[in-house]
Protein backbone atom coordinates (compact mmCIF):
# COMPACT_ATOMS: atom_id res chain seq x y z
CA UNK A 1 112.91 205.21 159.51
CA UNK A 2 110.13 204.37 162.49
CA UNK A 3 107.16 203.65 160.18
CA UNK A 4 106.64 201.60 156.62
CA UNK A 5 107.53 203.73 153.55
CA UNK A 6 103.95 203.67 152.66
CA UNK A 7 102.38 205.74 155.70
CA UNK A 8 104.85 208.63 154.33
CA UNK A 9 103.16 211.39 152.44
CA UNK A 10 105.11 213.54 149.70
CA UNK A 11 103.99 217.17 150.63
CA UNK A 12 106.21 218.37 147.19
CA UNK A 13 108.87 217.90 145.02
CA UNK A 14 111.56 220.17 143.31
CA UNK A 15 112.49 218.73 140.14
CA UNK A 16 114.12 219.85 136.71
CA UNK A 17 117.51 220.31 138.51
CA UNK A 18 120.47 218.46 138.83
CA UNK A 19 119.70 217.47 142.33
CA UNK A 20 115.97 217.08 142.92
CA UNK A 21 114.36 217.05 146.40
CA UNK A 22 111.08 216.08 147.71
CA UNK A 23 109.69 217.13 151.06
CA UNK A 24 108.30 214.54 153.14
CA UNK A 25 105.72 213.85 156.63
CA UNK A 26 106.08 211.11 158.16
CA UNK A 27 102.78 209.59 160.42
CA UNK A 28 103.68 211.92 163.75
CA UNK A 29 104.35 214.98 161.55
CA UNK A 30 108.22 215.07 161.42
CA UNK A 31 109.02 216.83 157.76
CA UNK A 32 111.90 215.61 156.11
CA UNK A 33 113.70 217.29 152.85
CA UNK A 34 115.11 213.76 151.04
CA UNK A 35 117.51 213.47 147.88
CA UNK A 36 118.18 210.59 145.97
CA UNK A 37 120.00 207.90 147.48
CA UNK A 38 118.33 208.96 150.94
CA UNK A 39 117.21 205.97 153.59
CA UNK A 40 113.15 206.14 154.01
CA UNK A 41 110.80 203.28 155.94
CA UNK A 42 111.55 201.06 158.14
CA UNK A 43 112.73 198.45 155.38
CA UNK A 44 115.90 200.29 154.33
CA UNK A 45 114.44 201.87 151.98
CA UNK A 46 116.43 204.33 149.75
CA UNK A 47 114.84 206.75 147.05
CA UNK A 48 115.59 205.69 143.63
CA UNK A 49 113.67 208.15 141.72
CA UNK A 50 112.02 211.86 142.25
CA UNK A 51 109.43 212.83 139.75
CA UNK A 52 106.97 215.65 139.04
CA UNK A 53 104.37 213.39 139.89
CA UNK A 54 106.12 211.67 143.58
CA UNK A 55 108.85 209.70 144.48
CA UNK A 56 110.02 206.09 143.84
CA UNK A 57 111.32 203.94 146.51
CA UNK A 58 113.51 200.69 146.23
CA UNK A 59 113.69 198.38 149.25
CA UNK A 60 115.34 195.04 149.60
CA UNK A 61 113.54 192.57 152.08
CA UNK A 62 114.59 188.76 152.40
CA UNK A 63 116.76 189.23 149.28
CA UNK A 64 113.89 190.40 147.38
CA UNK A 65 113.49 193.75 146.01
CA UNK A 66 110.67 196.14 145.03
CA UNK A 67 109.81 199.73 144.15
CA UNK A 68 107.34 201.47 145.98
CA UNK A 69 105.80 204.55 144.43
CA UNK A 70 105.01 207.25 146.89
CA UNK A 71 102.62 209.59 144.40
CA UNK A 72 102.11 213.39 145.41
CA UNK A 73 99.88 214.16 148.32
CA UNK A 74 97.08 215.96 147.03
CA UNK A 75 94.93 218.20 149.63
CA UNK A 76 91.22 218.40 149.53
CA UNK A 77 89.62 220.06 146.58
CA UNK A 78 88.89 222.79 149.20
CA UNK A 79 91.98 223.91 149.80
CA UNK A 80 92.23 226.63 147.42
CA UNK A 81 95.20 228.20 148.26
CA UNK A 82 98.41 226.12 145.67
CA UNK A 83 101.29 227.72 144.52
CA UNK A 84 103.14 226.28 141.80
CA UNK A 85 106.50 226.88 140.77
CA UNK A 86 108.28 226.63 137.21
CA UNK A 87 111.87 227.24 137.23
CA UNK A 88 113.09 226.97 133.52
């Protein structure tokens, strides 16, 4: 919780269960597997929402609150090599 939420990147998500995750990198590289309800940023943030396409973020700052969408961090078109998963 060093650096704002929005300098995190979502590397991927695991969704369609009753407990999604979604793996995160913060600026200096740590990796981080977060749930719902788990603290990210350095403004108490806590995720709200994980979604195929990222992660939603509500933080409360001078008794104001906002959500923060943190999309899926997509690698360079070059970067061939994806695996995707479909667990049904």
């Amino acid at each position: 919780q060093l650096y704002p939420t929005r300098d995190y990147k979502v590397i991927s998500v695991i969704t369609g269960t009753a407990d999604p995750k979604a793996y995160v990198v913060d600026p200096s590289g740590n990796r981080f597997i977060l749930r719902r309800g788990s603290l990210i940023g350095n403004n108490n943030g806590s995720i709200s929402s994980i979604r195929r396409e990222g992660i939603e973020v509500y933080e409360r700052v001078a008794d104001q609150g906002q959500y923060i969408e943190l999309p899926l961090f997509d690698k360079p078109a070059s970067d061939n090599k994806s695996i995707q998963i479909s667990i049904q």
